[in-house]
C-alpha atoms as a PDB file:
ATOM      1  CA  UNK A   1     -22.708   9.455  27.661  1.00  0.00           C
ATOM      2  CA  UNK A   2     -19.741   7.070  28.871  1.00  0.00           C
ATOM      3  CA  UNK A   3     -17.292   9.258  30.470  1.00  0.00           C
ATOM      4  CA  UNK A   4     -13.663   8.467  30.303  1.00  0.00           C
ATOM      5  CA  UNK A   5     -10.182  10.184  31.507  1.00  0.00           C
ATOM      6  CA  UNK A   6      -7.769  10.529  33.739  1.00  0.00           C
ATOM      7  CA  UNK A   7      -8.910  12.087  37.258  1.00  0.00           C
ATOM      8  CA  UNK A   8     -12.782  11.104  36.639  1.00  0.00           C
ATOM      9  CA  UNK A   9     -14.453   7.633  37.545  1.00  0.00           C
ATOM     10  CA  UNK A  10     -15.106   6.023  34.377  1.00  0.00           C
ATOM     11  CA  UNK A  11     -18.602   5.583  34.013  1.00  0.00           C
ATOM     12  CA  UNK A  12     -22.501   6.369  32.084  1.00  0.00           C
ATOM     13  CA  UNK A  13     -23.431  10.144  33.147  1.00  0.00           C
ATOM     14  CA  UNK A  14     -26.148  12.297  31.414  1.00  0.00           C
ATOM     15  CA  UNK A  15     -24.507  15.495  29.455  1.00  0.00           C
ATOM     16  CA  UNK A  16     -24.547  17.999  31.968  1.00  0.00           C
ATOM     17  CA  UNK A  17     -23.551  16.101  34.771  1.00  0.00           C
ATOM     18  CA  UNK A  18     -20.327  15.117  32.737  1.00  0.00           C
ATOM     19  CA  UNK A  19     -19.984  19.196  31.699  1.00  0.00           C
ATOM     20  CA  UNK A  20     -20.587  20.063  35.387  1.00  0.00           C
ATOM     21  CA  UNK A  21     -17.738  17.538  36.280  1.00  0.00           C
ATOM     22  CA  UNK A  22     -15.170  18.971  33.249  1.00  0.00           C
ATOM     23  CA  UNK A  23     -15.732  22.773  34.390  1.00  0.00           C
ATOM     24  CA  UNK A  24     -15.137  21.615  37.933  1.00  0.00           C
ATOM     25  CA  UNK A  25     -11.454  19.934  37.195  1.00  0.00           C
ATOM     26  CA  UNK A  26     -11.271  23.077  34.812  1.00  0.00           C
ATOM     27  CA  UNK A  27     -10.717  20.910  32.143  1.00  0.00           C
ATOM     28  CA  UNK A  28     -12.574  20.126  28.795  1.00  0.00           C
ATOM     29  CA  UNK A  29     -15.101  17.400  27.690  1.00  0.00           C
ATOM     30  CA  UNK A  30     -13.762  16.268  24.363  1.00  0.00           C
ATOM     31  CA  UNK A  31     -16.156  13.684  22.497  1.00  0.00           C
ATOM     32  CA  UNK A  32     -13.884  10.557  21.411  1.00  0.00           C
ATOM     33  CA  UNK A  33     -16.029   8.348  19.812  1.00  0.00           C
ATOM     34  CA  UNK A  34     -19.539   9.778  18.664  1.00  0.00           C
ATOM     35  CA  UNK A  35     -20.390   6.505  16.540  1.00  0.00           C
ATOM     36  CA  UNK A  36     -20.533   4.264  20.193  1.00  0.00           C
ATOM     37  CA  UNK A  37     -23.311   3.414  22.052  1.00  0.00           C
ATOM     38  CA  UNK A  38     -23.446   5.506  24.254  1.00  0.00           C
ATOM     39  CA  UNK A  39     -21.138   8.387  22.792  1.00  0.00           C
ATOM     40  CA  UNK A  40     -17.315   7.980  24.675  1.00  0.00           C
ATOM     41  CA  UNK A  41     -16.175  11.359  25.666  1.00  0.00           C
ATOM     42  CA  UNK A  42     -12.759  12.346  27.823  1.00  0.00           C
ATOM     43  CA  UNK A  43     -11.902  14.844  30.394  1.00  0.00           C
ATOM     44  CA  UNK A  44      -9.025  16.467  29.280  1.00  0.00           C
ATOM     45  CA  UNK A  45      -6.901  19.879  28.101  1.00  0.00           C
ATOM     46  CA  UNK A  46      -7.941  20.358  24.696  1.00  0.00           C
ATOM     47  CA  UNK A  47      -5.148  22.065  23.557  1.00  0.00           C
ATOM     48  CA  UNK A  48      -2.299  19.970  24.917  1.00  0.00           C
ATOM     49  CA  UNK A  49      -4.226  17.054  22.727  1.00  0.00           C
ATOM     50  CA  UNK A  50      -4.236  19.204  20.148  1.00  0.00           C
ATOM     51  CA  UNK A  51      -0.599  19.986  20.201  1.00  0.00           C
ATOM     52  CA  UNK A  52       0.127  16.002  21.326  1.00  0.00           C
ATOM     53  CA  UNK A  53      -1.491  14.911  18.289  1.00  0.00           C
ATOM     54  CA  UNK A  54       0.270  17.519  15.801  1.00  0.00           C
ATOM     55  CA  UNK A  55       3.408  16.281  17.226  1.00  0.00           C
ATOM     56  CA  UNK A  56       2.641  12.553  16.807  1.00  0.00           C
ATOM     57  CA  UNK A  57       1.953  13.108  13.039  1.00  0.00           C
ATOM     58  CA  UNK A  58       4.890  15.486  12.625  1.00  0.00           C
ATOM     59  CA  UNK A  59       6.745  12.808  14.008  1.00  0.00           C
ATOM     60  CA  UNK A  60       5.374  10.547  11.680  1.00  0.00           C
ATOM     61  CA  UNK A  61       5.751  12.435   8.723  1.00  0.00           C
ATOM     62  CA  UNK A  62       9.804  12.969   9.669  1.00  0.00           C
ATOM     63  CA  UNK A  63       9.692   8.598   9.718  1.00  0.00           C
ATOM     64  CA  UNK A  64       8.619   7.958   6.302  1.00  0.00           C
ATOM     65  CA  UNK A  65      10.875   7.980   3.154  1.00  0.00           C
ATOM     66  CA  UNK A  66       9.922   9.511  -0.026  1.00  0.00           C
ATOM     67  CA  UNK A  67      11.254   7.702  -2.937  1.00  0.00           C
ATOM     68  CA  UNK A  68      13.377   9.729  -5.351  1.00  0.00           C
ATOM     69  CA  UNK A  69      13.390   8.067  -9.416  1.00  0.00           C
ATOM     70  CA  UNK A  70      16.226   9.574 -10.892  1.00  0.00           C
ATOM     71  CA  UNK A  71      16.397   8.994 -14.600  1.00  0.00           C
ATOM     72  CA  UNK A  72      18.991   7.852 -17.334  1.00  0.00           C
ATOM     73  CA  UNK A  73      18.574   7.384 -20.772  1.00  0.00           C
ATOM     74  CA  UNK A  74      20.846   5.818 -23.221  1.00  0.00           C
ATOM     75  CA  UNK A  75      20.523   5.220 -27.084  1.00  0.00           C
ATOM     76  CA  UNK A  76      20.847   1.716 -28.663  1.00  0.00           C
ATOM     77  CA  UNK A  77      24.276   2.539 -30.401  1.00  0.00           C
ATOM     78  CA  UNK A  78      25.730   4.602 -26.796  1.00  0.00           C
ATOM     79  CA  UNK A  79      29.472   5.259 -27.191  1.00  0.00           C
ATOM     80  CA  UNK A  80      31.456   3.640 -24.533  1.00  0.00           C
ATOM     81  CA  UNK A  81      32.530   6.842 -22.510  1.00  0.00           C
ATOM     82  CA  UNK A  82      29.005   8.183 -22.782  1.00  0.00           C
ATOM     83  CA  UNK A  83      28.162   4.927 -20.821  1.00  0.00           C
ATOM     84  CA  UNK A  84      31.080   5.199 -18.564  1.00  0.00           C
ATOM     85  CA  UNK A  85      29.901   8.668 -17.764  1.00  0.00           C
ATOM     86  CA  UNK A  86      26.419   7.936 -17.315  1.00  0.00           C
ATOM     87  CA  UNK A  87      27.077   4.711 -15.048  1.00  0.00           C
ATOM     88  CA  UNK A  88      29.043   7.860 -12.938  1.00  0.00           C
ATOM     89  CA  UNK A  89      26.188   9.167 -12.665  1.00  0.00           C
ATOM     90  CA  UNK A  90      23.997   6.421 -11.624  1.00  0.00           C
ATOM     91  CA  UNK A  91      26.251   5.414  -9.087  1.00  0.00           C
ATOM     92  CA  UNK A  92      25.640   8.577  -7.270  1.00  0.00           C
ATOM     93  CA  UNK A  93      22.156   8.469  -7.799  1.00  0.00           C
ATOM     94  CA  UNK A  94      22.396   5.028  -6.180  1.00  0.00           C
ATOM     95  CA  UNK A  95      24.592   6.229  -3.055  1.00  0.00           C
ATOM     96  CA  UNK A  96      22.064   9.082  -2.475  1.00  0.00           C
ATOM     97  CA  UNK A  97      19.508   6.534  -1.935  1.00  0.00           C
ATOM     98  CA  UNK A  98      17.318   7.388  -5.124  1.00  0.00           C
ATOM     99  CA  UNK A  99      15.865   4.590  -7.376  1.00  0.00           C
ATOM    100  CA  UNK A 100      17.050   4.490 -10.827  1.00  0.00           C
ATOM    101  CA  UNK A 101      15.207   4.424 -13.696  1.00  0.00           C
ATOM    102  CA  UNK A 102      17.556   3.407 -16.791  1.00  0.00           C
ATOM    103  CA  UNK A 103      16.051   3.339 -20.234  1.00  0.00           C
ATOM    104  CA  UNK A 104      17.158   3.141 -23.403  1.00  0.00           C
ATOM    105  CA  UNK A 105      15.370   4.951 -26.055  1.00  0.00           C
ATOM    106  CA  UNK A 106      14.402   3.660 -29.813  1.00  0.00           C
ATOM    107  CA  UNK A 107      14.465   6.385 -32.485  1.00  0.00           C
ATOM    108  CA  UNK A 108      12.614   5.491 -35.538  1.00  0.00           C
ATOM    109  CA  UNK A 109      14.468   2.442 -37.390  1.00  0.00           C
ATOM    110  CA  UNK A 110      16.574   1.608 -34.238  1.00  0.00           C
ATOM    111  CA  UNK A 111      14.099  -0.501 -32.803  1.00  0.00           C
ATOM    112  CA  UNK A 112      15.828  -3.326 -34.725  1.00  0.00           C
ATOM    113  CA  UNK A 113      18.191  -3.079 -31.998  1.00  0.00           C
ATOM    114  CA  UNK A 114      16.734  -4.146 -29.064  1.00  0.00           C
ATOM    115  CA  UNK A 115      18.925  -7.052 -28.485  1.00  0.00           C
ATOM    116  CA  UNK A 116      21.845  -3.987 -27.933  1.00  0.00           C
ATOM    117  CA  UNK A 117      19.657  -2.336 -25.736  1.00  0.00           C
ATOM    118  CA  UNK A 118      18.768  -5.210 -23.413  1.00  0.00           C
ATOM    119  CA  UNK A 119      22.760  -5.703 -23.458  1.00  0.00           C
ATOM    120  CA  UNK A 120      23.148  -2.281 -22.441  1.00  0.00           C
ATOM    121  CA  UNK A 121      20.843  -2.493 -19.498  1.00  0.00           C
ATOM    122  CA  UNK A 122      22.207  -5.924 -18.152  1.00  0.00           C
ATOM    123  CA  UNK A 123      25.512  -4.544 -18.737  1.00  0.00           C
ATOM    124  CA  UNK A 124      24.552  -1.617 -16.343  1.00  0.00           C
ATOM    125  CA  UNK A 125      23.139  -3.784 -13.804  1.00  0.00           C
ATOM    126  CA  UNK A 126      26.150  -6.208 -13.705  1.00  0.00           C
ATOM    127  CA  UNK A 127      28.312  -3.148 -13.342  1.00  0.00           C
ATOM    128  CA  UNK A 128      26.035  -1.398 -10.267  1.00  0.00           C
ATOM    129  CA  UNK A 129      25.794  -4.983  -8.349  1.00  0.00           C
ATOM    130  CA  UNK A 130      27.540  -4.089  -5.509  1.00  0.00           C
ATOM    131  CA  UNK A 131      25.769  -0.475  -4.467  1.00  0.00           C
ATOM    132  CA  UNK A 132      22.136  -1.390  -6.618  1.00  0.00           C
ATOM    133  CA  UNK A 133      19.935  -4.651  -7.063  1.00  0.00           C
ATOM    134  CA  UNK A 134      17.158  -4.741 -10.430  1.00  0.00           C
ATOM    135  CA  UNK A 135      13.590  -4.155  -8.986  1.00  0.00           C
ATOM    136  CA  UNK A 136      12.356  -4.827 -12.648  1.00  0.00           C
ATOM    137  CA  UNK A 137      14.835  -6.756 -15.807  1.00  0.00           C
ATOM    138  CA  UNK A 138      15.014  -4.835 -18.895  1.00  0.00           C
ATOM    139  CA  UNK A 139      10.983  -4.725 -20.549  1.00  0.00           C
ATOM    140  CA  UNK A 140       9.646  -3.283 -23.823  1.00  0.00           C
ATOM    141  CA  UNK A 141       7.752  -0.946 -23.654  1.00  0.00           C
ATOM    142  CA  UNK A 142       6.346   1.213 -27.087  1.00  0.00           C
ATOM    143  CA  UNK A 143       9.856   2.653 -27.643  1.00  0.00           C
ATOM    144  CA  UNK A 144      11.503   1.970 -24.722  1.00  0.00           C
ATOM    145  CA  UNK A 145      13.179  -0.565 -22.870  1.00  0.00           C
ATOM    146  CA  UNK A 146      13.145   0.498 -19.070  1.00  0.00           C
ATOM    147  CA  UNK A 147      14.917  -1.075 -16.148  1.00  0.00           C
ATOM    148  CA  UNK A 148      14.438  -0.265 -12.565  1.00  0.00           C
ATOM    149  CA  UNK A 149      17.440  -0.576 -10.108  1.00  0.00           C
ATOM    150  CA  UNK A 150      16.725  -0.148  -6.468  1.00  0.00           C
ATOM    151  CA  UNK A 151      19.660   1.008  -3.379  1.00  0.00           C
ATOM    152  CA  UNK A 152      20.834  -1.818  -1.637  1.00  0.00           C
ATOM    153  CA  UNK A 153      20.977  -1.345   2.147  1.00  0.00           C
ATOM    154  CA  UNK A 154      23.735  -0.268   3.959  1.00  0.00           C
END
């Protein structure tokens, strides 16, 4: 096996010449690669890379954003202080960071309205320009019309 590490001279030894070596250095032979030809093992503390690697992928983890959809639905015929009040509300949504998720909802005979609903959601956008951009324009789809609107950064 091809032995590799710190304090050892990197080089082809048979297995227990290479566990003779790691229990000599009071260390541990760790195999890194058992696919290779031959196998790539290091001389090292087991447990430190253990702990190492934990903190690597904890560190990670802490890196990466999860994406919050926060929704808000409106009706075709929405009052205009039921809009004012949920545009409130999407603004913070917005400031948080969250993606919105705006939709406006047909009920039975109301899908004749569309044209109101696609007002609606422009209507929202052009008003939550300067903290939001649209990821996705107003679409049909089944009974609702659903627009996405996306943080802008700071």
């Amino acid at each position: 096996m091809r032995l590799v590490g710190d304090n050892v001279e990197v080089g082809v030894y048979p297995l227990n010449k290479a566990l003779s070596i790691a229990k000599d250095l009071e260390l541990d032979l760790v195999e890194i690669s058992p696919k290779a030809s031959p196998p790539v093992c290091k001389i090292l503390e087991y447990k430190k890379f253990l702990y190492d690697q934990k903190k690597r992928d904890k560190a990670l983890k802490a890196k990466s954003t999860k994406i919050i959809v926060k929704e808000i639905r409106f009706g075709p015929n929405t009052d205009e202080h039921d809009y004012e009040f949920k545009k409130k509300h999407a603004e913070k949504f917005l400031k948080e960071g969250a993606k919105l998720k705006a939709f406006v909802f047909f009920k039975g005979r109301s899908i004749v309205f569309k044209e109101k609903g696609q007002i609606l959601l422009l209507r929202l956008a052009q008003d939550l320009e300067e903290i939001g951009k649209v990821e996705q324009m107003p679409l049909l789809e089944g009974k609702k019309m659903i627009m996405f609107i996306t943080p802008r950064k700071k």
